[in-house]
N, C-alpha and C. Protein backbone atom coordinates (compact mmCIF):
# COMPACT_ATOMS: atom_id res chain seq x y z
N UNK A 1 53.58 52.21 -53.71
CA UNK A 1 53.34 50.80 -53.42
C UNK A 1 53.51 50.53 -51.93
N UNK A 2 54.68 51.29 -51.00
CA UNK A 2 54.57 50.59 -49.90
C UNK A 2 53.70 51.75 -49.36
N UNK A 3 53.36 52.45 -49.56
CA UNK A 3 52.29 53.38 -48.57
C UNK A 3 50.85 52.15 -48.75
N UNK A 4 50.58 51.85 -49.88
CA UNK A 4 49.71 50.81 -49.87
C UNK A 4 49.54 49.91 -48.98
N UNK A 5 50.63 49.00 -49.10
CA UNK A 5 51.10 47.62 -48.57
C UNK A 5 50.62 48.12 -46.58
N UNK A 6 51.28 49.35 -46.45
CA UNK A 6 50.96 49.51 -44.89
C UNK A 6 49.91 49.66 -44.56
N UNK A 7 49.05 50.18 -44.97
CA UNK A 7 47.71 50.58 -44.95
C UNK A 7 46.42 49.38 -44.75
N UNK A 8 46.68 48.58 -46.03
CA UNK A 8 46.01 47.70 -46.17
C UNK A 8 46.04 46.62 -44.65
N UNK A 9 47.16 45.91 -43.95
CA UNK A 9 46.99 45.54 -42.79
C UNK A 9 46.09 46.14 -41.41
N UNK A 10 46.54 47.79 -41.52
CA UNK A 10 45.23 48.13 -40.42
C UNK A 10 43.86 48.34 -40.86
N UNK A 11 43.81 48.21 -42.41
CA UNK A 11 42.25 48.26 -42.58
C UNK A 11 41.70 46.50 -42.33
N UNK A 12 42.58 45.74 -41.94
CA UNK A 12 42.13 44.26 -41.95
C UNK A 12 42.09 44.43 -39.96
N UNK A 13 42.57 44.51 -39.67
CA UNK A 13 42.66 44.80 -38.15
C UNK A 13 41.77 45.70 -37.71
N UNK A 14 41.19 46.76 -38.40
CA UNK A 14 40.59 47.46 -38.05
C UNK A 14 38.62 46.53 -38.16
N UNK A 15 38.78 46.07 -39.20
CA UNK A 15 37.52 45.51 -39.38
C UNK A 15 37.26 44.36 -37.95
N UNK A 16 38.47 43.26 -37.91
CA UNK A 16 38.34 42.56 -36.44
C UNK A 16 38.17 43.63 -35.40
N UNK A 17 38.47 44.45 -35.27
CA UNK A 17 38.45 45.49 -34.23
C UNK A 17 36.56 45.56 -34.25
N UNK A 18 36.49 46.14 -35.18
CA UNK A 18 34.85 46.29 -35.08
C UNK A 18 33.98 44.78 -34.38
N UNK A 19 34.53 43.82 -34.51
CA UNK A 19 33.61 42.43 -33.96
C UNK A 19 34.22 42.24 -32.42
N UNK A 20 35.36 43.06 -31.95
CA UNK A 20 35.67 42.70 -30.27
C UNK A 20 34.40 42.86 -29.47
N UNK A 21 33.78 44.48 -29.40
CA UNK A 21 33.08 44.23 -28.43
C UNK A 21 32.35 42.88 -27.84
N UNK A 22 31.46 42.29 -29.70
CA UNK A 22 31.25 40.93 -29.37
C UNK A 22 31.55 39.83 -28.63
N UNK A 23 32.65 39.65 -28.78
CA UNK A 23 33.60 38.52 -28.57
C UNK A 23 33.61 38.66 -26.63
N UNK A 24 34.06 40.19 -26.42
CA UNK A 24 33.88 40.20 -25.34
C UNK A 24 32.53 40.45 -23.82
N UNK A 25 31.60 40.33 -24.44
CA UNK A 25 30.46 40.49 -24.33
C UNK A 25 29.90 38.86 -23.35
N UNK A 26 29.76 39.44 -22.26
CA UNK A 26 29.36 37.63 -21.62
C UNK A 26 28.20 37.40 -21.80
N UNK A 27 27.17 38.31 -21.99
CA UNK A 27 25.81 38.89 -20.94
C UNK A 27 25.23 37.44 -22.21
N UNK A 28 25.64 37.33 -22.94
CA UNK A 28 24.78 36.39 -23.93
C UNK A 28 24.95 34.66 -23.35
N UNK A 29 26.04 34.59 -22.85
CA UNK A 29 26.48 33.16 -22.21
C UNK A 29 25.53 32.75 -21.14
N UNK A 30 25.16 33.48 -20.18
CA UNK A 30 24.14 33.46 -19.84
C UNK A 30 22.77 32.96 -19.66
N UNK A 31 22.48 33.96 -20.90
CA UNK A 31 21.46 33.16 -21.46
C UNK A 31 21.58 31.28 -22.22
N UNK A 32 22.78 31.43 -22.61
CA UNK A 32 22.83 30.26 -23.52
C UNK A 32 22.62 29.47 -22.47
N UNK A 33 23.48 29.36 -21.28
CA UNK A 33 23.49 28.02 -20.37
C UNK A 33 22.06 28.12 -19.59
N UNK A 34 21.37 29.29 -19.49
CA UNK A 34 20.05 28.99 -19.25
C UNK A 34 19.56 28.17 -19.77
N UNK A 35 19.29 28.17 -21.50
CA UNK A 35 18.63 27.28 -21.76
C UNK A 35 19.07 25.88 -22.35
N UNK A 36 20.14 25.47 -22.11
CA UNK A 36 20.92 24.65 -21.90
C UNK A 36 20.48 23.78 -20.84
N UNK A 37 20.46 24.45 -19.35
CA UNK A 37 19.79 24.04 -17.70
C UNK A 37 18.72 23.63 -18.37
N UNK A 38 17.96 24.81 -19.00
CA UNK A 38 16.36 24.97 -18.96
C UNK A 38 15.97 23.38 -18.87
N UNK A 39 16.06 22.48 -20.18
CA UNK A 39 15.43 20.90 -20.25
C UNK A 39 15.86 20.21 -18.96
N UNK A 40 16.48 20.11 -18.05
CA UNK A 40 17.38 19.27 -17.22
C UNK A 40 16.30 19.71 -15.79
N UNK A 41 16.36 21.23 -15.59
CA UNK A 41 15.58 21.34 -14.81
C UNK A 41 14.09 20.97 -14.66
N UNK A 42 13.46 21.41 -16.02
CA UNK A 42 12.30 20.83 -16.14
C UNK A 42 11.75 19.27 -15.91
N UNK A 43 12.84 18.36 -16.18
CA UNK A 43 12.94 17.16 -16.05
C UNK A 43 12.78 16.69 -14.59
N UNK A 44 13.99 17.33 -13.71
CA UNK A 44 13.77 17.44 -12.70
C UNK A 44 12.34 17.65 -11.84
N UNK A 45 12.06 18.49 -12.60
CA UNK A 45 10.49 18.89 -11.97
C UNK A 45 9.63 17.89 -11.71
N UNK A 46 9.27 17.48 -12.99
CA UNK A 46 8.74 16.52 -13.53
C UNK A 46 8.61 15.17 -12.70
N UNK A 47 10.09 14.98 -12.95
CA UNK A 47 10.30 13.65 -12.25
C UNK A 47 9.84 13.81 -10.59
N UNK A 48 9.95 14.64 -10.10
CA UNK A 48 9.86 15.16 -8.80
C UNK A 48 8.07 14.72 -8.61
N UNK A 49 7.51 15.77 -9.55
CA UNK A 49 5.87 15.38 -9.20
C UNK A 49 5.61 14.10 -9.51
N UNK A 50 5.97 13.21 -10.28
CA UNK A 50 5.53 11.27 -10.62
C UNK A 50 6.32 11.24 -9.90
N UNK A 51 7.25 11.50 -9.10
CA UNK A 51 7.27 10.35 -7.57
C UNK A 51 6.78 10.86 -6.87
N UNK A 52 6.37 12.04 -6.41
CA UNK A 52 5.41 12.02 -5.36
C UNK A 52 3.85 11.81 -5.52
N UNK A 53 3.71 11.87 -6.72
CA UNK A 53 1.87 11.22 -7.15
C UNK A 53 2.08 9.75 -6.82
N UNK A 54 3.55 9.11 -7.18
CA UNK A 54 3.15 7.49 -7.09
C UNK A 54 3.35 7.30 -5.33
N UNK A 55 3.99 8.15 -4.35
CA UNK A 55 4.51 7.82 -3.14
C UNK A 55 2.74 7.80 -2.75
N UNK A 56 1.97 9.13 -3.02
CA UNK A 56 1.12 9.22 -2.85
C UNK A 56 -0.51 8.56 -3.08
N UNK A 57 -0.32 7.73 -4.01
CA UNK A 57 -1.19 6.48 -4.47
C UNK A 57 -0.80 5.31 -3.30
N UNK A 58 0.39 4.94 -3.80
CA UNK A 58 0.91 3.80 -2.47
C UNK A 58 0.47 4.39 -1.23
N UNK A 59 0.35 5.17 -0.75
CA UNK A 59 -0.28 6.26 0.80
C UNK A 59 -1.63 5.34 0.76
N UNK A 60 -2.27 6.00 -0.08
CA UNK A 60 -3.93 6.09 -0.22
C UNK A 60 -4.53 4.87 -0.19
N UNK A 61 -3.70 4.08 -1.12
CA UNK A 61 -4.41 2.52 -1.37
C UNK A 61 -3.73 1.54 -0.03
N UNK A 62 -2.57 1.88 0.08
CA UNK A 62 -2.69 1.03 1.85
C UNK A 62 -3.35 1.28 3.11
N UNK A 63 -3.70 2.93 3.02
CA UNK A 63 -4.47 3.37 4.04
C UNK A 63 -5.90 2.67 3.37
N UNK A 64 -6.30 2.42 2.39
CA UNK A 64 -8.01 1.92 2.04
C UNK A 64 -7.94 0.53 2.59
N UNK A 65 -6.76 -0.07 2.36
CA UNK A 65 -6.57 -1.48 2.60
C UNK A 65 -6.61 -2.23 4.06
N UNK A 66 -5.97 -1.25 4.97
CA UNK A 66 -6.19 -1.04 6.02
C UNK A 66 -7.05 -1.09 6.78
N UNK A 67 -7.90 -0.10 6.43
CA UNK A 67 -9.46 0.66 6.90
C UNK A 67 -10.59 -0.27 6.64
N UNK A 68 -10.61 -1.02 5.11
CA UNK A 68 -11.88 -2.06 5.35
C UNK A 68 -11.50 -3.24 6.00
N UNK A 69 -9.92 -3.45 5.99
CA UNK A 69 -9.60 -4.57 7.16
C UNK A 69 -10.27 -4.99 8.10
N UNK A 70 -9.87 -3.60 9.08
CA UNK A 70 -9.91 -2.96 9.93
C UNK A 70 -11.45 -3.23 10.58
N UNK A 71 -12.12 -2.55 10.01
CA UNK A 71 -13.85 -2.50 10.13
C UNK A 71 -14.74 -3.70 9.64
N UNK A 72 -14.28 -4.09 9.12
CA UNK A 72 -14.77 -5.91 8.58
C UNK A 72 -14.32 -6.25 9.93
N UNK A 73 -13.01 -6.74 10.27
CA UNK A 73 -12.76 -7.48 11.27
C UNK A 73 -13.54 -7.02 12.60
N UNK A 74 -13.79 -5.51 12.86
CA UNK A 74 -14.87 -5.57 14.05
C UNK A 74 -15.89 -5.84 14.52
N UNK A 75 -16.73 -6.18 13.40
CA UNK A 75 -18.20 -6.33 13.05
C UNK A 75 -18.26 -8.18 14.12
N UNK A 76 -19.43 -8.13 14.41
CA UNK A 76 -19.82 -9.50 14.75
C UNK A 76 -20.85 -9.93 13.51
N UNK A 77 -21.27 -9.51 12.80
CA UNK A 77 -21.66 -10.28 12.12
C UNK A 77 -21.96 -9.17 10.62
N UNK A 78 -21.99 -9.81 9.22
CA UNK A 78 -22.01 -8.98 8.16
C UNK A 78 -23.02 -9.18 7.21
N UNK A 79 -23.21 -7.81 6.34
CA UNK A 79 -24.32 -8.36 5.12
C UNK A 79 -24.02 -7.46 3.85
N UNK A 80 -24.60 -7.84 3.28
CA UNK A 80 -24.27 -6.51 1.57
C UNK A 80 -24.07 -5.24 2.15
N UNK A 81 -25.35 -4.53 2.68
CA UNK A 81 -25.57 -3.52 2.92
C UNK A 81 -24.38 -2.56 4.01
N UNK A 82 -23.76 -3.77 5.14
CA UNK A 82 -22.40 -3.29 5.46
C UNK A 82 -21.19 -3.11 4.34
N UNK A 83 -21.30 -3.80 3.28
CA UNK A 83 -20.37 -3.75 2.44
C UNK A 83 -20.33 -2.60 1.22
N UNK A 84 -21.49 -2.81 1.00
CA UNK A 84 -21.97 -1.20 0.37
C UNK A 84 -21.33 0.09 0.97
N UNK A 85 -21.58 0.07 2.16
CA UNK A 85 -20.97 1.03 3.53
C UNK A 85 -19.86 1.45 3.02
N UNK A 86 -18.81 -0.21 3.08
CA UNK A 86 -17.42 -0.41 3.78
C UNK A 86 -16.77 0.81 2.08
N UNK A 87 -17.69 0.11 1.18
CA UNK A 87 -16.81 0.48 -0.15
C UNK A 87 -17.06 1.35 -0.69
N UNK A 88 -17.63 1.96 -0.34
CA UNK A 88 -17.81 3.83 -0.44
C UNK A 88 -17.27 4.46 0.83
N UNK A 89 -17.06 3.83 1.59
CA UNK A 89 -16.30 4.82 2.42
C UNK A 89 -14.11 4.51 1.67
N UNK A 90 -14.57 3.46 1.04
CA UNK A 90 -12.98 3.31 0.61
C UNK A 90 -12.74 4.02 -0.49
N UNK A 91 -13.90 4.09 -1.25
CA UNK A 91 -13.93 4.88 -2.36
C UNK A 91 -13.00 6.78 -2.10
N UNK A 92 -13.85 6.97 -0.83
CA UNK A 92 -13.75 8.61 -0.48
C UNK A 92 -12.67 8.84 0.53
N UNK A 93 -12.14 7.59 0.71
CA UNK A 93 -10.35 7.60 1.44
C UNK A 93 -9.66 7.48 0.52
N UNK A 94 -9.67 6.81 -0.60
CA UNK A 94 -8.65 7.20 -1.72
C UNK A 94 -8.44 7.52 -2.68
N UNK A 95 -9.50 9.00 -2.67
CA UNK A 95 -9.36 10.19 -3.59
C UNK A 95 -8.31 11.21 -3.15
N UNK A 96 -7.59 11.59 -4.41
CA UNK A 96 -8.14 12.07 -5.31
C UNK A 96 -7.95 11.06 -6.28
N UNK A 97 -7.46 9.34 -6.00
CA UNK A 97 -7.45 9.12 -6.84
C UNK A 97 -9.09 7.43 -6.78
N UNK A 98 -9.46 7.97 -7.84
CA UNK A 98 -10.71 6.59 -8.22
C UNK A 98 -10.95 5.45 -8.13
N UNK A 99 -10.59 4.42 -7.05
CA UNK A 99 -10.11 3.45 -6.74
C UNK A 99 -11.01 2.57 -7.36
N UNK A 100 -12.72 2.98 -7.47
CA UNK A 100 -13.94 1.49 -8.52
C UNK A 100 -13.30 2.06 -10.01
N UNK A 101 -13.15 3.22 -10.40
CA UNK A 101 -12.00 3.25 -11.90
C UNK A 101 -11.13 2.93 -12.35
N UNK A 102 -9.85 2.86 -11.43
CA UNK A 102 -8.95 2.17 -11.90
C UNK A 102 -8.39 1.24 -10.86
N UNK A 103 -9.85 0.47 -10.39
CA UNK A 103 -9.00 -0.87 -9.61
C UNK A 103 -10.23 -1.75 -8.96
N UNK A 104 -9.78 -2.43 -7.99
CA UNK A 104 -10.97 -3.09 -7.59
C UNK A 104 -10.42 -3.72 -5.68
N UNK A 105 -11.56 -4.01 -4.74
CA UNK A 105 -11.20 -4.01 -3.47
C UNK A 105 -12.18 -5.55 -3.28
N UNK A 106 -11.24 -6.39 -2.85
CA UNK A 106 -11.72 -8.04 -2.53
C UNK A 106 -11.49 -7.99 -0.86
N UNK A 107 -11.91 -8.62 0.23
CA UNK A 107 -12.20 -8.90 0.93
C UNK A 107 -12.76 -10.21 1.29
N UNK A 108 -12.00 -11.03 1.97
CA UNK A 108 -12.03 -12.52 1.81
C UNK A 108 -12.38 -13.18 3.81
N UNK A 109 -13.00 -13.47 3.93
CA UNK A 109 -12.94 -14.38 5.31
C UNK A 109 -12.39 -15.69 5.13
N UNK A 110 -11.53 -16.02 6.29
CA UNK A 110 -10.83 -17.63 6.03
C UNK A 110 -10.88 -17.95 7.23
N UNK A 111 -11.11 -19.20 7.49
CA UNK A 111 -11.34 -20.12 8.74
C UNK A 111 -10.30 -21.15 8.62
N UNK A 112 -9.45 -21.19 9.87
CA UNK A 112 -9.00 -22.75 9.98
C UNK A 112 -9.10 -24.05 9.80
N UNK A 113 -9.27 -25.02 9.33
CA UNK A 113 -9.89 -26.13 9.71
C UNK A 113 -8.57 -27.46 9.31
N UNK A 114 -8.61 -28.46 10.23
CA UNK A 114 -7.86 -29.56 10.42
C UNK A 114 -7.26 -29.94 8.95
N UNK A 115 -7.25 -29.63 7.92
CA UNK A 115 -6.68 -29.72 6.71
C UNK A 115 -5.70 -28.55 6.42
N UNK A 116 -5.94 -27.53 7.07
CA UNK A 116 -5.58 -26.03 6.19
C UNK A 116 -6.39 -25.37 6.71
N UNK A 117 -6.19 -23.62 6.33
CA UNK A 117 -7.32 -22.42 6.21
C UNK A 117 -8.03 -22.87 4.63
N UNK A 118 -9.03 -22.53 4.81
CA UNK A 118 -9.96 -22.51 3.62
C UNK A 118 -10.47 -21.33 3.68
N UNK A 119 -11.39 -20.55 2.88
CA UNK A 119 -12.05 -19.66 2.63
C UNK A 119 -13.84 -20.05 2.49
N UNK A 120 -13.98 -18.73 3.74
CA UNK A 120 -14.91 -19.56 3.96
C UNK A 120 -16.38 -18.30 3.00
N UNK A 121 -16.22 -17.21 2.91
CA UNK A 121 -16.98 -16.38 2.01
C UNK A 121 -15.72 -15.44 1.40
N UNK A 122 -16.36 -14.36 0.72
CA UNK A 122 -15.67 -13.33 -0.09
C UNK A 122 -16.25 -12.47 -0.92
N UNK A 123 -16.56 -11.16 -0.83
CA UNK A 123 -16.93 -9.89 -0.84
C UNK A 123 -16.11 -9.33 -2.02
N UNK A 124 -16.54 -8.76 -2.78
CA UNK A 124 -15.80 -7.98 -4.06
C UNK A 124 -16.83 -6.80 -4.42
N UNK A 125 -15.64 -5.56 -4.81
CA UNK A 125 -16.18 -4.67 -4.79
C UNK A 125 -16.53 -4.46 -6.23
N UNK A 126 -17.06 -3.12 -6.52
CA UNK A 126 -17.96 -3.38 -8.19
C UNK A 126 -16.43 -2.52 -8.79
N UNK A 127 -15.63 -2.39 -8.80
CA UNK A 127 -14.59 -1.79 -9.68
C UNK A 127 -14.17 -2.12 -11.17
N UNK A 128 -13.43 -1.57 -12.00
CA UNK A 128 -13.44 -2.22 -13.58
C UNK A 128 -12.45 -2.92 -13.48
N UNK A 129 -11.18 -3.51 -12.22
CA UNK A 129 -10.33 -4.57 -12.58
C UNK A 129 -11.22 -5.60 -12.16
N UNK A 130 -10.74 -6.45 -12.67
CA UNK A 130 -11.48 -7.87 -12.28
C UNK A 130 -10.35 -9.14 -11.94
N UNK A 131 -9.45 -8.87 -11.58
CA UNK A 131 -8.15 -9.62 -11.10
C UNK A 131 -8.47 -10.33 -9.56
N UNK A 132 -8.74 -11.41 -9.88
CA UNK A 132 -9.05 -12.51 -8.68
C UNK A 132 -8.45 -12.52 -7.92
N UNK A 133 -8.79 -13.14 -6.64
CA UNK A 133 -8.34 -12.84 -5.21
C UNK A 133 -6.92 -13.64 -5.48
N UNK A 134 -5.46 -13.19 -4.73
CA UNK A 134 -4.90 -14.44 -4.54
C UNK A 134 -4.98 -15.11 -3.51
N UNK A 135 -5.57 -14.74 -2.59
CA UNK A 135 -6.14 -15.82 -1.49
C UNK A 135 -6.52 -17.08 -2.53
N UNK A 136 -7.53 -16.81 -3.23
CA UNK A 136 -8.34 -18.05 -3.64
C UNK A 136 -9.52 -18.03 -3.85
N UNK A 137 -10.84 -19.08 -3.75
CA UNK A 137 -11.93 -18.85 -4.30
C UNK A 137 -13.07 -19.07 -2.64
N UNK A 138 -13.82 -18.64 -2.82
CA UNK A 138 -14.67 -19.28 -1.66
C UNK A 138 -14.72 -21.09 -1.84
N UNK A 139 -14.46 -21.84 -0.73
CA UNK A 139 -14.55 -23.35 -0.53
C UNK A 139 -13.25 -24.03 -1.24
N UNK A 140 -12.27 -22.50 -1.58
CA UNK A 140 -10.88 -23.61 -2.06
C UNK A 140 -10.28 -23.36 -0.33
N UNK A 141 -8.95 -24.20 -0.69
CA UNK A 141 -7.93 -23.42 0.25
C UNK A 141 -7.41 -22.69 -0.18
N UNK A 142 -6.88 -21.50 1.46
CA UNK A 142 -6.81 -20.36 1.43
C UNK A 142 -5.22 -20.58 1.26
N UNK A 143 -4.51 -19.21 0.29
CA UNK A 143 -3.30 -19.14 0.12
C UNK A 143 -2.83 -17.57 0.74
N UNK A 144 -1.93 -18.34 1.67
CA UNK A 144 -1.55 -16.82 2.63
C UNK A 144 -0.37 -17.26 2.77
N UNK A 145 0.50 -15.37 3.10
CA UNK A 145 1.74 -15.60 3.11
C UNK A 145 2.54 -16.36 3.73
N UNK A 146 3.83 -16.40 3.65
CA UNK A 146 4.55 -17.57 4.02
C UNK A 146 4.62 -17.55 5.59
N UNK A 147 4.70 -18.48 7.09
CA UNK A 147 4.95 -18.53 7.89
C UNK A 147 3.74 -17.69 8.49
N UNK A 148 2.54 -17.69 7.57
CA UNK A 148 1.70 -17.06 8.66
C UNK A 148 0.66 -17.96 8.67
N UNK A 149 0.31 -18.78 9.87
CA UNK A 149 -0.67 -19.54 10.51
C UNK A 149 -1.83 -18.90 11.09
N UNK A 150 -3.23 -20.29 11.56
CA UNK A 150 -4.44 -20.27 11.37
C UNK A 150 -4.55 -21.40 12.05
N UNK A 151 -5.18 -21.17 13.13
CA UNK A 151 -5.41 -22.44 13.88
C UNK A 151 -6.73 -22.88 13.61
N UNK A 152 -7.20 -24.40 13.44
CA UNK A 152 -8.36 -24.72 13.82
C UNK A 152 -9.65 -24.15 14.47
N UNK A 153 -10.67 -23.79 13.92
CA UNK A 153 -11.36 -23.01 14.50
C UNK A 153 -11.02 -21.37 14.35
N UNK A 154 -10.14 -21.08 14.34
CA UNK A 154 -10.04 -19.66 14.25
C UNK A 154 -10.42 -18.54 12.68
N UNK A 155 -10.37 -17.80 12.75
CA UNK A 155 -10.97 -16.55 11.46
C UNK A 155 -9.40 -15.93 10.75
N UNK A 156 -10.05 -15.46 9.74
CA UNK A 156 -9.19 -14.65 9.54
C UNK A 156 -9.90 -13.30 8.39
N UNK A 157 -9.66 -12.36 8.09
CA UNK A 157 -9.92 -11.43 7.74
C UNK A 157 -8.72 -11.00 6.33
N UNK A 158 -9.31 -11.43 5.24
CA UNK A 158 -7.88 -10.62 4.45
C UNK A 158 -8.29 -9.72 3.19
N UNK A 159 -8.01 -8.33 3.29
CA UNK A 159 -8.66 -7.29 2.24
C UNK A 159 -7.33 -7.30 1.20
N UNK A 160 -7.96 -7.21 -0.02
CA UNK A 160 -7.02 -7.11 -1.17
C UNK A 160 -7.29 -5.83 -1.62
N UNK A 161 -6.52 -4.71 -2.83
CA UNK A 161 -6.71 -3.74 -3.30
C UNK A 161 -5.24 -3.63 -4.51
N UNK A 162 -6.58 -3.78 -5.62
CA UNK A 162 -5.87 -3.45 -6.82
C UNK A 162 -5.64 -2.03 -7.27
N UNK A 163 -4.81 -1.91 -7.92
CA UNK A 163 -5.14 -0.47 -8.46
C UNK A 163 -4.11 -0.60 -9.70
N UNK A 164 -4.78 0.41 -10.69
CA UNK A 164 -4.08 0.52 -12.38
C UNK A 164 -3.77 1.92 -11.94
N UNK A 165 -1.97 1.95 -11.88
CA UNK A 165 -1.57 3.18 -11.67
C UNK A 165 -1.05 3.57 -13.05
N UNK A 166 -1.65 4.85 -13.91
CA UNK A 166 -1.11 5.74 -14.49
C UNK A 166 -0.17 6.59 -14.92
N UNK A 167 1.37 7.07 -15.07
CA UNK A 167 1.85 7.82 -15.08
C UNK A 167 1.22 9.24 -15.58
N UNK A 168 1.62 10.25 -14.80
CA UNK A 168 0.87 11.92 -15.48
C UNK A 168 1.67 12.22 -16.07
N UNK A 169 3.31 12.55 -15.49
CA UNK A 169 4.05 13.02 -16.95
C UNK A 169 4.93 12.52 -17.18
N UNK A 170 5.80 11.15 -16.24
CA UNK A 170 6.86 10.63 -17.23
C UNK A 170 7.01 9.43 -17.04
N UNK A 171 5.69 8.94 -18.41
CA UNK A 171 5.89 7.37 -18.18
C UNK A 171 7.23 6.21 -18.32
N UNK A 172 8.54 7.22 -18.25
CA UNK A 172 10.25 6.34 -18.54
C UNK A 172 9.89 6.30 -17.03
N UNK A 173 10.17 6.84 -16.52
CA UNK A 173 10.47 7.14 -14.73
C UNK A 173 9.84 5.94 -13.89
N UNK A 174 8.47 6.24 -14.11
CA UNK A 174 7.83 5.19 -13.47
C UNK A 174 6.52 4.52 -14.72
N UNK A 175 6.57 3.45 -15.42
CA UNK A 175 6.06 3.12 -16.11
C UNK A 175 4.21 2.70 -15.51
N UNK A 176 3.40 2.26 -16.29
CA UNK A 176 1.99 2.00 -15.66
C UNK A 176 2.18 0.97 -15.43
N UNK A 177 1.55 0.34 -14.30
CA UNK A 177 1.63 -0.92 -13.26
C UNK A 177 0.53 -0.99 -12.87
N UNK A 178 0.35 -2.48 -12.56
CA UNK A 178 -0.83 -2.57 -11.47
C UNK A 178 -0.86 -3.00 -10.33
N UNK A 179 -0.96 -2.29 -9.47
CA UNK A 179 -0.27 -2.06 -8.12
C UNK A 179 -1.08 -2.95 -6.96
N UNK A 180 -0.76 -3.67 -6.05
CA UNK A 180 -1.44 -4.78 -5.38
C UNK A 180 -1.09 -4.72 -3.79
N UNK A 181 -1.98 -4.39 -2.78
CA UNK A 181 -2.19 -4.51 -1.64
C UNK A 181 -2.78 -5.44 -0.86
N UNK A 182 -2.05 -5.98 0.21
CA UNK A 182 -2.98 -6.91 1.05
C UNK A 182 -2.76 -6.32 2.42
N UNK A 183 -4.06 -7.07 3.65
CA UNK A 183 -4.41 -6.59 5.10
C UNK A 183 -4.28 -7.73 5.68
N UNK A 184 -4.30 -8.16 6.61
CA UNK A 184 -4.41 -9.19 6.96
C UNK A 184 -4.87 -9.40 9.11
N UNK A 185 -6.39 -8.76 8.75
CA UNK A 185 -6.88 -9.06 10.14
C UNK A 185 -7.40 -10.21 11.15
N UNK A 186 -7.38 -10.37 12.25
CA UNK A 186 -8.03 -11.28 12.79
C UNK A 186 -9.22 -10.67 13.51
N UNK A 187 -10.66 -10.99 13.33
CA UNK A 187 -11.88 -10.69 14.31
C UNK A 187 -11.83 -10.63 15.45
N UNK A 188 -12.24 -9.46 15.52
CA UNK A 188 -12.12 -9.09 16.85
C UNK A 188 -13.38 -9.37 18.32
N UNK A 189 -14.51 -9.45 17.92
CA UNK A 189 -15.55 -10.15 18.63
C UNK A 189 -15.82 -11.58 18.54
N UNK A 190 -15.31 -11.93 17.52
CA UNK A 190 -15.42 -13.33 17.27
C UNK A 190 -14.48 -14.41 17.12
N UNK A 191 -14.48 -15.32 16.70
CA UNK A 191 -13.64 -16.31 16.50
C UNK A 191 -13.84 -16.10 15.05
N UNK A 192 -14.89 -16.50 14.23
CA UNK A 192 -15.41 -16.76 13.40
C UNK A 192 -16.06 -16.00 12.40
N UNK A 193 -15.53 -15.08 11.77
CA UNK A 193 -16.37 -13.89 11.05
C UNK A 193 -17.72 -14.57 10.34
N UNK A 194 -19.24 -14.29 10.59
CA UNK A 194 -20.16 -15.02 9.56
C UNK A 194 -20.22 -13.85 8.44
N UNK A 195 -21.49 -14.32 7.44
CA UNK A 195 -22.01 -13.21 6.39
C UNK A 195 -23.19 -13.97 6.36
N UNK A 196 -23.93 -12.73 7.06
CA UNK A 196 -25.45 -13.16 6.75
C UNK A 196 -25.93 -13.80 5.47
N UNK A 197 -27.16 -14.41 5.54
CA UNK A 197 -27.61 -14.74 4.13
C UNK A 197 -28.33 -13.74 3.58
N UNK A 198 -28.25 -13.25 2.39
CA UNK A 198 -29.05 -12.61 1.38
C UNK A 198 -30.42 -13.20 1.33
């Protein structure tokens, strides 16, 4: 009986014995916290490219906003066919992303006059938003930002640019918006920007 009794304890010790190497074995931990990281990093990634696609939209659509400002206000005098111009060349400044697809580019002239600025024409590009100027309408008054004046007689030049921004991969981060730019030039040959008649 006690030759038994002794025996039986190192065959129980002996069996834990067989599972140490395990136990002591790191090379598997390793791996675990890899993929543990793995989701966190990826996230990271992620999040990394939707902010720089959205830094990069905001780039594109203020540089377009800019540019037909810009070139409207130099002109002495305008017609469709400059505008045709203006909005394909805005089109191919702010690719890669589609600016007549997911947005639309207004361009407004406003004149001073002894009441207020009014609006005196306004140019819209063929895009699928259709979100009205907030300037205003041609022959309303013109609504411009705060503390910025328009003297009697004088022009003004103001390009709008919508855009329907998308998220690519993480619409929590930065959700879809529709993103809104304004320019705000004065003519440069003129006092008075015209638009030919059609």
């Amino acid at each position: 009986m006690e030759s038994s009794n002794s025996v039986y304890p190192s065959r129980k010790f002996a069996f834990l014995a067989a599972f140490m190497p395990f136990f002591r074995d790191r090379r598997g931990g390793v791996m675990l916290e890899f993929a543990f990281a793995m989701p966190v990093m990826i996230g990271l990634l992620m999040g990394g490219v939707e902010f720089a696609r959205f830094a990069l939209v905001n780039q594109k659509m203020e540089r377009v906003t800019s540019f037909v400002g810009d070139f409207v206000a130099r002109a002495e005098a305008l017609d469709e066919a400059d505008f045709d111009d203006y909005f394909a060349a805005a089109d191919q400044l702010g690719q890669p992303f589609d600016l007549f697809d997911a947005g639309n580019i207004i361009v407004t002239s406003v004149i001073g006059e002894a009441t207020g600025p009014e609006i005196l024409w306004q140019q819209i590009g063929a895009g699928h938003v259709t979100e009205p100027s907030l300037v205003g309408l041609p022959g309303d008054a013109a609504v411009l930002p705060l503390n910025f004046n328009v003297d009697e007689g004088e022009g003004l030049v103001v390009t709008e640019v919508y855009f329907d921004y998308e998220p690519f991969l993480l619409p929590i981060m930065i959700p879809a918006q529709r993103l809104y730019y304004q320019a705000i030039y004065r003519p440069r040959t003129t006092a008075i920007l015209a638009m030919a008649a059609e």
